[in-house]
PDB file of N, CA and C in Angstrom:
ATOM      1  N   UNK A   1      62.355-179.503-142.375  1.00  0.00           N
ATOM      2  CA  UNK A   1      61.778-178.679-141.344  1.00  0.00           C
ATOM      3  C   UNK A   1      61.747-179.482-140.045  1.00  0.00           C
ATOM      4  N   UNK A   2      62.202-178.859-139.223  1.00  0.00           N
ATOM      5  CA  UNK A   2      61.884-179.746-137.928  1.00  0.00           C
ATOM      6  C   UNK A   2      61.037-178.771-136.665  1.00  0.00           C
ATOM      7  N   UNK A   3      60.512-179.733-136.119  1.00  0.00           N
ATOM      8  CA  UNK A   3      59.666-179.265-135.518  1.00  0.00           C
ATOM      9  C   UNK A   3      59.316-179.928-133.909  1.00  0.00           C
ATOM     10  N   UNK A   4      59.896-179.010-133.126  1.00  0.00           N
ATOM     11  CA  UNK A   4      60.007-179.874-131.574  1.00  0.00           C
ATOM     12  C   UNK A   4      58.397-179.989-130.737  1.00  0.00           C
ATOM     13  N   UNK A   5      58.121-181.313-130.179  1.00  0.00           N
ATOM     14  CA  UNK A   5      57.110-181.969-129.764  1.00  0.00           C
ATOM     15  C   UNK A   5      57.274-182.146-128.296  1.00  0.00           C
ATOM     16  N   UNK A   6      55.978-181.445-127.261  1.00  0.00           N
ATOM     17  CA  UNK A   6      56.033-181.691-125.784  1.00  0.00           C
ATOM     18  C   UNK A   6      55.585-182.795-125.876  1.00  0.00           C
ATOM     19  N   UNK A   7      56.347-184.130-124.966  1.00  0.00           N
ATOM     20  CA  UNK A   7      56.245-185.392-124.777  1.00  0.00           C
ATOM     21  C   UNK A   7      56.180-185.012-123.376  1.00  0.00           C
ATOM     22  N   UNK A   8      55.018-186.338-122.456  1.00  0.00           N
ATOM     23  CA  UNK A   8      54.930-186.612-121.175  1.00  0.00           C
ATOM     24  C   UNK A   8      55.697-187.272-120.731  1.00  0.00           C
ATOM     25  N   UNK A   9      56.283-187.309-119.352  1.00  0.00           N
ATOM     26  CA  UNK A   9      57.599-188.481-119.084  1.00  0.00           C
ATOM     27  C   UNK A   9      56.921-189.395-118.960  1.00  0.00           C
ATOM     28  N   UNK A  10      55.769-189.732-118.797  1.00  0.00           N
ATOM     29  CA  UNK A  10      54.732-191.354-118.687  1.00  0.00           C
ATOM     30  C   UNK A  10      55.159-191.748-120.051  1.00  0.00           C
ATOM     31  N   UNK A  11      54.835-190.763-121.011  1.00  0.00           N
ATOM     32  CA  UNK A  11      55.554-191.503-122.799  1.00  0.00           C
ATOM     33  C   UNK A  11      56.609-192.126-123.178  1.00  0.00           C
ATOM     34  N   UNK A  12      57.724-191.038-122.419  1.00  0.00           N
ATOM     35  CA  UNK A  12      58.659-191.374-122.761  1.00  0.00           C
ATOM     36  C   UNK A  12      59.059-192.180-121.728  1.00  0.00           C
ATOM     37  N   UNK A  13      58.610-192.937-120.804  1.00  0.00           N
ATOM     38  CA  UNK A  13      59.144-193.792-119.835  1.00  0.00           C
ATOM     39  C   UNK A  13      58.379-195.059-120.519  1.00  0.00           C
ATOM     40  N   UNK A  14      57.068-195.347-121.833  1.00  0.00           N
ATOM     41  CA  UNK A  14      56.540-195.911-122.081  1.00  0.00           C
ATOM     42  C   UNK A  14      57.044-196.714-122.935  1.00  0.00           C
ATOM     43  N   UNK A  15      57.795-195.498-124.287  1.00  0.00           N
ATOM     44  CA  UNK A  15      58.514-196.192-125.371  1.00  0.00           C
ATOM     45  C   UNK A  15      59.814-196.432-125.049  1.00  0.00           C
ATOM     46  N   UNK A  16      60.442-196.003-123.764  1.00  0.00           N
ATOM     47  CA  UNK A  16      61.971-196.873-123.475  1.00  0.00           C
ATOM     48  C   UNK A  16      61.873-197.749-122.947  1.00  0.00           C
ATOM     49  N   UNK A  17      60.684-198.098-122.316  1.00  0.00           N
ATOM     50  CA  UNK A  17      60.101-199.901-122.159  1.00  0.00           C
ATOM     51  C   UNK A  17      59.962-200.903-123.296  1.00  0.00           C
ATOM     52  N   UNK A  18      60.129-200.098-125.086  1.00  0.00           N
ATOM     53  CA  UNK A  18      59.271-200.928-125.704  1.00  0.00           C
ATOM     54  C   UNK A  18      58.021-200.416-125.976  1.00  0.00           C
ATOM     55  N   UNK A  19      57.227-199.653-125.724  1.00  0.00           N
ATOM     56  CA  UNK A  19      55.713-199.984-125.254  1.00  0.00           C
ATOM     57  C   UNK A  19      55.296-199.346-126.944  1.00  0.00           C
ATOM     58  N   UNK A  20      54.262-199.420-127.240  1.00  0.00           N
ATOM     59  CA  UNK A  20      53.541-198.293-127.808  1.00  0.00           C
ATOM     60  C   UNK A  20      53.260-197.634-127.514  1.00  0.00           C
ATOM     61  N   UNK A  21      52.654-196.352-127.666  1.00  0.00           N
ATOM     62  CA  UNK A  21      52.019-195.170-127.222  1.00  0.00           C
ATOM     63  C   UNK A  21      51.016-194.655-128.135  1.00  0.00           C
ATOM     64  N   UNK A  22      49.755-194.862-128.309  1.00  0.00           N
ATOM     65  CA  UNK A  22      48.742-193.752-128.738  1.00  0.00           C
ATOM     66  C   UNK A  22      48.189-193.178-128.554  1.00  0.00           C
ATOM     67  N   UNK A  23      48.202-191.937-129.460  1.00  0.00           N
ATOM     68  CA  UNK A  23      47.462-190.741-129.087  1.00  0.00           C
ATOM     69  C   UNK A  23      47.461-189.782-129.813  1.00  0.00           C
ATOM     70  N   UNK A  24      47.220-188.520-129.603  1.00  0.00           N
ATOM     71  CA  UNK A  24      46.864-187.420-130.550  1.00  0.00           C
ATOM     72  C   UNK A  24      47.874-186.194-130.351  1.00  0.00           C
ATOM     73  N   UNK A  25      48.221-186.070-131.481  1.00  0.00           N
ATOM     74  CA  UNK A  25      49.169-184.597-131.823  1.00  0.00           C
ATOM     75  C   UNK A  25      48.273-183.560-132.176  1.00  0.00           C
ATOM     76  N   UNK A  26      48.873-182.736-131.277  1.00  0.00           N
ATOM     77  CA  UNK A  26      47.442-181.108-131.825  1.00  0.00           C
ATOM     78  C   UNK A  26      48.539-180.140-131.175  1.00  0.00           C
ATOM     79  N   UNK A  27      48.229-179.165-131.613  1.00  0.00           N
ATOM     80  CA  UNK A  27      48.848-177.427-131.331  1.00  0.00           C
ATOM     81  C   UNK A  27      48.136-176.951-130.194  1.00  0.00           C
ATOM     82  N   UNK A  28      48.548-176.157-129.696  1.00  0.00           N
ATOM     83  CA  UNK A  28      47.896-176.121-128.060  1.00  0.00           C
ATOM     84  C   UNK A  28      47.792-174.299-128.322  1.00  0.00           C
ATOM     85  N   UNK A  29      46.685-174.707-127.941  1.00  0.00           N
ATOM     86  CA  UNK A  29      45.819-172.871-128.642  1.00  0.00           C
ATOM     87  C   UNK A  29      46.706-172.026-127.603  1.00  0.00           C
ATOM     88  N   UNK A  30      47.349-172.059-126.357  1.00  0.00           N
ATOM     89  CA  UNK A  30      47.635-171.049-125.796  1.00  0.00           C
ATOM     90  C   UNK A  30      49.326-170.748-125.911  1.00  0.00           C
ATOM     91  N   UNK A  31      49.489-171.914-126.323  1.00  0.00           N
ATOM     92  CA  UNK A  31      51.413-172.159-126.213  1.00  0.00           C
ATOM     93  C   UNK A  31      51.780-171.786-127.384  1.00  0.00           C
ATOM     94  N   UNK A  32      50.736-172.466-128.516  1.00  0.00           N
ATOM     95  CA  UNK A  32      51.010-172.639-129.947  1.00  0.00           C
ATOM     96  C   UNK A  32      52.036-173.720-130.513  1.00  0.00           C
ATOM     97  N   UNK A  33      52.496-174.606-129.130  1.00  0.00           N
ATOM     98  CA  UNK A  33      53.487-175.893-128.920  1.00  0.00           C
ATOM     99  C   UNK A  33      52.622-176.759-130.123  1.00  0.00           C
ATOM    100  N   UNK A  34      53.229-177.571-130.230  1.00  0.00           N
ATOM    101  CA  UNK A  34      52.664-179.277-130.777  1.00  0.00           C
ATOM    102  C   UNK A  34      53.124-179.576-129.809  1.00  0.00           C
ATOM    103  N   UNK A  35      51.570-180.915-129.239  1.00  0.00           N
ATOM    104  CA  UNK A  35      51.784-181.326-128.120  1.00  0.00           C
ATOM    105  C   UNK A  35      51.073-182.987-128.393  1.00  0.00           C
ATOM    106  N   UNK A  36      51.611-183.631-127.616  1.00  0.00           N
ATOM    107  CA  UNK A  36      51.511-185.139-127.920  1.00  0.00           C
ATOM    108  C   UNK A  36      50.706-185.827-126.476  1.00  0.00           C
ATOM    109  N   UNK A  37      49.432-186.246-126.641  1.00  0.00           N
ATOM    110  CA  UNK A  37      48.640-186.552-125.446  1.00  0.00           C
ATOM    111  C   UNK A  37      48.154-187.784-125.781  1.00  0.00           C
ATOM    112  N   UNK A  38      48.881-188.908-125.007  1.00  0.00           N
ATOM    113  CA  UNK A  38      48.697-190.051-124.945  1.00  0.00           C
ATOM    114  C   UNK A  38      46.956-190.296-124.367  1.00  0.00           C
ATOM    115  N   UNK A  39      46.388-191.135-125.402  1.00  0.00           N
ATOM    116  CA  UNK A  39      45.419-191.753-124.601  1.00  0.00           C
ATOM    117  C   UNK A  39      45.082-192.497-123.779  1.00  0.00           C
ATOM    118  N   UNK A  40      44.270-192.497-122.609  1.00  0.00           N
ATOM    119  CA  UNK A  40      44.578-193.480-121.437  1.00  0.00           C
ATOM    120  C   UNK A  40      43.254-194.839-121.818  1.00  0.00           C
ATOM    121  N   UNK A  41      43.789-195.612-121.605  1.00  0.00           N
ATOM    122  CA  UNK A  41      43.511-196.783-122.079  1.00  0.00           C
ATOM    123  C   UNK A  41      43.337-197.307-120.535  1.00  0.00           C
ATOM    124  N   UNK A  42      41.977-197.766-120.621  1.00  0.00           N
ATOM    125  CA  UNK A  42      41.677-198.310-119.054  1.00  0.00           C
ATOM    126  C   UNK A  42      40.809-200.181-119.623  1.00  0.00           C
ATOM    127  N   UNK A  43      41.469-200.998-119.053  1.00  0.00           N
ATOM    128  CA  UNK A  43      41.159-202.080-119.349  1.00  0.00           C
ATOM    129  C   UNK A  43      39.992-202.590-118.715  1.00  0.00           C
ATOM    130  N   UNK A  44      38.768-203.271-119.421  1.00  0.00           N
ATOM    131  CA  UNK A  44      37.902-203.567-118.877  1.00  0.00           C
ATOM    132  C   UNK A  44      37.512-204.933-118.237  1.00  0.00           C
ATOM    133  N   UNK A  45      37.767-204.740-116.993  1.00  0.00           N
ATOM    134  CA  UNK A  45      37.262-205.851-116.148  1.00  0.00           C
ATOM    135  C   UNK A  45      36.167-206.116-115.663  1.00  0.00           C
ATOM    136  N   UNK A  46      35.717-207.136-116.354  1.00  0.00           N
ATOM    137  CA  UNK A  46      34.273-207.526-116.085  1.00  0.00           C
ATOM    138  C   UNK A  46      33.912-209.237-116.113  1.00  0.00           C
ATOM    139  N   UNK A  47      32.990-209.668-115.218  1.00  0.00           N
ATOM    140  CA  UNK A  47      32.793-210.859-114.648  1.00  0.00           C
ATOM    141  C   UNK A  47      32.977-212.088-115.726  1.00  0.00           C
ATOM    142  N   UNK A  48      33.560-213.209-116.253  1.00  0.00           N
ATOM    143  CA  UNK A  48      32.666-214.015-117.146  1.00  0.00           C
ATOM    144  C   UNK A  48      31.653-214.632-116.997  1.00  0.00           C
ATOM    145  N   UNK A  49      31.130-214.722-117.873  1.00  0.00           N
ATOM    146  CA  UNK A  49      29.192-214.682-118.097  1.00  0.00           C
ATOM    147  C   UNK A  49      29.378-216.104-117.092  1.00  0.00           C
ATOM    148  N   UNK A  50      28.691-216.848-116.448  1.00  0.00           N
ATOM    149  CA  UNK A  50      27.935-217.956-115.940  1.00  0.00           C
ATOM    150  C   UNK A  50      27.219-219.005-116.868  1.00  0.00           C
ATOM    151  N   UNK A  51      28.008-220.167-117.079  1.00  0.00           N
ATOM    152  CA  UNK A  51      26.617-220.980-118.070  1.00  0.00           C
ATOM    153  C   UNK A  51      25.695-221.187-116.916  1.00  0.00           C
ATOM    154  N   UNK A  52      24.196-221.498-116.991  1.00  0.00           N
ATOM    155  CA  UNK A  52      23.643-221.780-117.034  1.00  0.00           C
ATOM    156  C   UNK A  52      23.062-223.308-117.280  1.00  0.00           C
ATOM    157  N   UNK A  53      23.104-223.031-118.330  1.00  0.00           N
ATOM    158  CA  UNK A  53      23.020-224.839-118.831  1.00  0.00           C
ATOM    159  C   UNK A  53      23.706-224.842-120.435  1.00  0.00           C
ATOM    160  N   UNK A  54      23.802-226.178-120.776  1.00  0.00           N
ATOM    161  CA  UNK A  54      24.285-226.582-122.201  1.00  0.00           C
ATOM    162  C   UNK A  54      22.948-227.110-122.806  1.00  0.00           C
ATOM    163  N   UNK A  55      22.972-226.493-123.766  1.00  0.00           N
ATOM    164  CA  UNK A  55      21.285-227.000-124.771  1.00  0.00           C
ATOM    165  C   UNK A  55      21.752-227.598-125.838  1.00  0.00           C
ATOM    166  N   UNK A  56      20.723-228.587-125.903  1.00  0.00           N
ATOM    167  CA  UNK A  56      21.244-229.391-127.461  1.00  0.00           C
ATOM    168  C   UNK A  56      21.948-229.049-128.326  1.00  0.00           C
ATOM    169  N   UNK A  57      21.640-227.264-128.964  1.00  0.00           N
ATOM    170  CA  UNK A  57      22.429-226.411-130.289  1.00  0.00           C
ATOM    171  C   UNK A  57      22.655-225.386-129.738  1.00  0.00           C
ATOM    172  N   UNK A  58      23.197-224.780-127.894  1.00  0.00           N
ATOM    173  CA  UNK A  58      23.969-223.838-127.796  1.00  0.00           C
ATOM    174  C   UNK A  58      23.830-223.776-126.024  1.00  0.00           C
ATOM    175  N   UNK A  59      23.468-222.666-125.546  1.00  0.00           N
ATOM    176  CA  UNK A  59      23.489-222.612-124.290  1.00  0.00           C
ATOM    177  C   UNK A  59      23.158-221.364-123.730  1.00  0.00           C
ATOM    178  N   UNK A  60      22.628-221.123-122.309  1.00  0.00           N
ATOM    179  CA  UNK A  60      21.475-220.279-122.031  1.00  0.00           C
ATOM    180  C   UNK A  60      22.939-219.932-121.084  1.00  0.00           C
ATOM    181  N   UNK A  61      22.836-218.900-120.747  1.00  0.00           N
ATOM    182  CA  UNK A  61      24.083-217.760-119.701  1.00  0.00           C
ATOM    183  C   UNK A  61      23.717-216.875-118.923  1.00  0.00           C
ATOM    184  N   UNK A  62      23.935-216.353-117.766  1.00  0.00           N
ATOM    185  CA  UNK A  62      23.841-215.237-117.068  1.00  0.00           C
ATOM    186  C   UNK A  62      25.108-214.814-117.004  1.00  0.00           C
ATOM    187  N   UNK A  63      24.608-213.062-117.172  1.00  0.00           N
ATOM    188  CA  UNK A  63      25.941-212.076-116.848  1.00  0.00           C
ATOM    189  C   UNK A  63      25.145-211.221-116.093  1.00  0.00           C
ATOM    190  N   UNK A  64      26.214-209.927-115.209  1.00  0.00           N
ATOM    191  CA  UNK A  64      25.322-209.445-114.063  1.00  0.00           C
ATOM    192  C   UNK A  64      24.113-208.440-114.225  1.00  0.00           C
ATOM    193  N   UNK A  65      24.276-208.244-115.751  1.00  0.00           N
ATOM    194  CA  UNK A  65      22.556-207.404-116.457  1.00  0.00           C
ATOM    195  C   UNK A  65      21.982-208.351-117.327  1.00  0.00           C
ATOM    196  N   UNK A  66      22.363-209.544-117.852  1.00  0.00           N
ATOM    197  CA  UNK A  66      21.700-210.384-119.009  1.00  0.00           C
ATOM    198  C   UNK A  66      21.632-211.485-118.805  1.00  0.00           C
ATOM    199  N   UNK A  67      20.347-212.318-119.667  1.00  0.00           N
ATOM    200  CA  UNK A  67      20.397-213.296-119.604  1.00  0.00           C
ATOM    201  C   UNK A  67      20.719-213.999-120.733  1.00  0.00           C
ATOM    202  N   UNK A  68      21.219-214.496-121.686  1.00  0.00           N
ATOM    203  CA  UNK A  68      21.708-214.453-122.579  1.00  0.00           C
ATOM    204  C   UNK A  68      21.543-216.110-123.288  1.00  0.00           C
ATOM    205  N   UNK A  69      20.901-216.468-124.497  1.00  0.00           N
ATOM    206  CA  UNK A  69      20.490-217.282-124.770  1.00  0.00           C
ATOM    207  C   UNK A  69      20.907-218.002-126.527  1.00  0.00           C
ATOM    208  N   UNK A  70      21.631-218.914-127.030  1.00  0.00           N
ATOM    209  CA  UNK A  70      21.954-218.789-127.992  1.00  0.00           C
ATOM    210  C   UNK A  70      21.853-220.427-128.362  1.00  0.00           C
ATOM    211  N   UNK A  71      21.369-220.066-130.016  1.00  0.00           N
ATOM    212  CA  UNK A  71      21.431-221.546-130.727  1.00  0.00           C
ATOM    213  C   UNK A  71      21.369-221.552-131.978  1.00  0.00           C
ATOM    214  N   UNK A  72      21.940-222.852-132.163  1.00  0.00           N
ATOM    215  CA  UNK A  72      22.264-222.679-133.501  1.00  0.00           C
ATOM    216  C   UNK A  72      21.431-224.076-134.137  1.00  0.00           C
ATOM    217  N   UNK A  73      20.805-223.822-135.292  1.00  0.00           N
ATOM    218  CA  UNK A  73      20.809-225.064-136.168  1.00  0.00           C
ATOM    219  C   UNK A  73      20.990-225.187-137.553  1.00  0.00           C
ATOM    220  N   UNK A  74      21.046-226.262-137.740  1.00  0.00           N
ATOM    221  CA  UNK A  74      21.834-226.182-139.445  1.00  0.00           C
ATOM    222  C   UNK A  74      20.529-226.396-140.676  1.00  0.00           C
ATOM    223  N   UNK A  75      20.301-225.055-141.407  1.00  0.00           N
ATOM    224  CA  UNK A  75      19.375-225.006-142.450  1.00  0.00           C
ATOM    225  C   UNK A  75      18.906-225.964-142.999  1.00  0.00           C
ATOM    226  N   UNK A  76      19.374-227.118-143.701  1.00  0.00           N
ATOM    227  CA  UNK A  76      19.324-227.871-143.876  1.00  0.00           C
ATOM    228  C   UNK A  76      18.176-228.949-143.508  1.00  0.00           C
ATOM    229  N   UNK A  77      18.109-228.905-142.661  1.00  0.00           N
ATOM    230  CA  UNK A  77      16.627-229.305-141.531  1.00  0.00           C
ATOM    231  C   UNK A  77      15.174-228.755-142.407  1.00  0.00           C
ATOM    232  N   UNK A  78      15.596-227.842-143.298  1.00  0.00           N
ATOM    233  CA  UNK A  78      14.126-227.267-143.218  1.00  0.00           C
ATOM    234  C   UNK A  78      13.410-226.005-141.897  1.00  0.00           C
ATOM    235  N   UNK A  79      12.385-225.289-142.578  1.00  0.00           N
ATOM    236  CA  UNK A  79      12.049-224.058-141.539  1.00  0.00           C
ATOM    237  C   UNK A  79      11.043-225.224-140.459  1.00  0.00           C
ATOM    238  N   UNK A  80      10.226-226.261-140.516  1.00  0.00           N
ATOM    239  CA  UNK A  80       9.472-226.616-139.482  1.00  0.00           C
ATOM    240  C   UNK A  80      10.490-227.225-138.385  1.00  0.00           C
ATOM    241  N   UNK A  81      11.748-227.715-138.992  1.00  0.00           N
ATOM    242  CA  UNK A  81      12.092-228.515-137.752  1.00  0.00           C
ATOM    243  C   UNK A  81      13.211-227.745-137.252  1.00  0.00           C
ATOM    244  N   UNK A  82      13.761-226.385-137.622  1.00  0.00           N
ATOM    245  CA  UNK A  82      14.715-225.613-137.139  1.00  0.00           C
ATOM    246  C   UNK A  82      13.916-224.993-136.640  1.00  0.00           C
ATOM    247  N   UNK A  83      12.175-224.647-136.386  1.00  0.00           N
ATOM    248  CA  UNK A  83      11.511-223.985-135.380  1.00  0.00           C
ATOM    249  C   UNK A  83      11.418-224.907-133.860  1.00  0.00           C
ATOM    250  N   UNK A  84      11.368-225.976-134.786  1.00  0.00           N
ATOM    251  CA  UNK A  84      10.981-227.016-133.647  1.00  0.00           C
ATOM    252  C   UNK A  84      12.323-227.195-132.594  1.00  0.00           C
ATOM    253  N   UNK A  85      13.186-227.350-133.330  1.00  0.00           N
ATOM    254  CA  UNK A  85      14.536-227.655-131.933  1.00  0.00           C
ATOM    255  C   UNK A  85      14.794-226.393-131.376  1.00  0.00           C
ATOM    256  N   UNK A  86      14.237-224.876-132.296  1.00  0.00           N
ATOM    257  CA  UNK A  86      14.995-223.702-131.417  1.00  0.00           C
ATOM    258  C   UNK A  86      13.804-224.012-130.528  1.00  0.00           C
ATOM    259  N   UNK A  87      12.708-223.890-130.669  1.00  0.00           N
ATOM    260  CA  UNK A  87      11.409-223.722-129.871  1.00  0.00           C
ATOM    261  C   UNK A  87      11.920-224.621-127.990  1.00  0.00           C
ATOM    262  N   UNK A  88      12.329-226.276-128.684  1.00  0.00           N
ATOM    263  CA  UNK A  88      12.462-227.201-127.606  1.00  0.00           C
ATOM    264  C   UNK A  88      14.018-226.595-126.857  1.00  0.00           C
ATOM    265  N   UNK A  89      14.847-226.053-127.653  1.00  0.00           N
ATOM    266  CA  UNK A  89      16.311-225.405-126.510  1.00  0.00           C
ATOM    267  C   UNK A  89      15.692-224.167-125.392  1.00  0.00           C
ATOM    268  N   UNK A  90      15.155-223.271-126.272  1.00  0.00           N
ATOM    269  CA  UNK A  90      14.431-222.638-125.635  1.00  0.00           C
ATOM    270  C   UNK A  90      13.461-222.669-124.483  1.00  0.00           C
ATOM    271  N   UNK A  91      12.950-223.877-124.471  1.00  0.00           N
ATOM    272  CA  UNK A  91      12.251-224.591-123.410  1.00  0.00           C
ATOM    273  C   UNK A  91      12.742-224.820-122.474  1.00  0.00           C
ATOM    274  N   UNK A  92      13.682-226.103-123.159  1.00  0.00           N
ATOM    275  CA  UNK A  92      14.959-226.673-121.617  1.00  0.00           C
ATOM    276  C   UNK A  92      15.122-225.708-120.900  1.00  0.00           C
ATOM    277  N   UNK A  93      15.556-224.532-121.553  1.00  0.00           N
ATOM    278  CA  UNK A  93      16.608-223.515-121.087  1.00  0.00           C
ATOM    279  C   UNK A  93      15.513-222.840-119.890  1.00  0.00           C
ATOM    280  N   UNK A  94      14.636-222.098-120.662  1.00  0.00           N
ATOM    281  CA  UNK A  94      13.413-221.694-119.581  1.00  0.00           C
ATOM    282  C   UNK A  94      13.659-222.603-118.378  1.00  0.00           C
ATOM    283  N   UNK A  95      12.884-223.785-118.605  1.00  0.00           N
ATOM    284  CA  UNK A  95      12.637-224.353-117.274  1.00  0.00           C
ATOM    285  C   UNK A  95      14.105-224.900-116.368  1.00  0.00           C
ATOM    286  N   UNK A  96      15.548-225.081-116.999  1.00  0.00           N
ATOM    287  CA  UNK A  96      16.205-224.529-116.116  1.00  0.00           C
ATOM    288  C   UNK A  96      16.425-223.359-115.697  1.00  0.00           C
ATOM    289  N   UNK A  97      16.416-222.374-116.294  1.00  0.00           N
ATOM    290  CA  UNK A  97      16.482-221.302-114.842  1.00  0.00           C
ATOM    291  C   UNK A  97      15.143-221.183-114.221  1.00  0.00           C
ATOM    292  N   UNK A  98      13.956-221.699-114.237  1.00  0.00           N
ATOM    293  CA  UNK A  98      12.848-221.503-113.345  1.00  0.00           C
ATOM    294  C   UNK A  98      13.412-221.844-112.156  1.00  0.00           C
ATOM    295  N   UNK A  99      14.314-223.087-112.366  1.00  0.00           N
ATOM    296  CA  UNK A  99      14.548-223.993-111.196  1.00  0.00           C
ATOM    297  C   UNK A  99      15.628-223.517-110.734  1.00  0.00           C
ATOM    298  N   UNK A 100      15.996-222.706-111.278  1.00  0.00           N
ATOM    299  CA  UNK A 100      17.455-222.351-110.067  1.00  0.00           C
ATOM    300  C   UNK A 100      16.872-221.008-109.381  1.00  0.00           C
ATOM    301  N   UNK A 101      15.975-220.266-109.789  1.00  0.00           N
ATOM    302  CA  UNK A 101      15.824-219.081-109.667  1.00  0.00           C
ATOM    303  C   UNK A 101      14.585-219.660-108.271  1.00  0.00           C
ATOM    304  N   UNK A 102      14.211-220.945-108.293  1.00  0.00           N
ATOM    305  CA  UNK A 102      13.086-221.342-107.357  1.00  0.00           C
ATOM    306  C   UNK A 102      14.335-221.360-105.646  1.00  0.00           C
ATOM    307  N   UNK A 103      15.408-222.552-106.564  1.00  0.00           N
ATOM    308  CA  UNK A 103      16.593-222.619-105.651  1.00  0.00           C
ATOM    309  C   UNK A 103      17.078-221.391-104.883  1.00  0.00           C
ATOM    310  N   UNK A 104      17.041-219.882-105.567  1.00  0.00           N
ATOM    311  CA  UNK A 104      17.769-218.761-105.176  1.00  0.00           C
ATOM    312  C   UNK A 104      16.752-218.494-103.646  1.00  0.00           C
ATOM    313  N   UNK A 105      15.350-218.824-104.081  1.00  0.00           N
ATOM    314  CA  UNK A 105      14.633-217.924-103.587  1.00  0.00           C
ATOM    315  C   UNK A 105      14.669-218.523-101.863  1.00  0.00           C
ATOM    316  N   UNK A 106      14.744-220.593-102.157  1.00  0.00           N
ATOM    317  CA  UNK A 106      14.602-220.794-100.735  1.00  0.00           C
ATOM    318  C   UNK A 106      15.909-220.445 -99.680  1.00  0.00           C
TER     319      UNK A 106
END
């Protein structure tokens, strides 16, 4: 059975590049065609995050809605002293951005 498919010339100018093309095949309620509608794929450009600072087991970041804070320690330590170093990164980290955010202000 064969069965003929409306292609966009953006498609077909896509896959004689090589390219891929995805998207969705559906019957078109008014034509009753099979019709082939590439999805548009819009790439997202967005800032990279800002360190901040480097902390003993990770590092504190700004991006342009977050502040973003991460660490790691190895189980092993036990629960008092993997509270204790997240507790002290957490600290550093605080009181550097107090100080830059003091910096922004003068």
């Amino acid at each position: 059975m064969k069965k003929f498919i409306d292609l966009a010339v953006e498609v077909i100018d896509n896959l004689k590049k090589d390219k891929y093309v995805e998207g969705s095949l559906h019957k078109d309620k008014t034509t009753g065609k099979i019709v082939f509608r590439a999805y548009v794929r819009q790439s997202r450009l967005r800032q990279p995050d800002r360190v901040i600072c480097q902390l003993e087991n990770g590092w504190l970041k700004e991006s342009p809605k977050r502040i973003k804070f991460y660490t790691s320690v190895k189980k092993v330590l036990g629960f008092r002293l993997v509270s204790v170093a997240m507790h002290r990164d957490l600290k550093d980290g605080m009181s550097r951005l107090e100080v830059e955010e003091l910096l922004k202000t003068e």
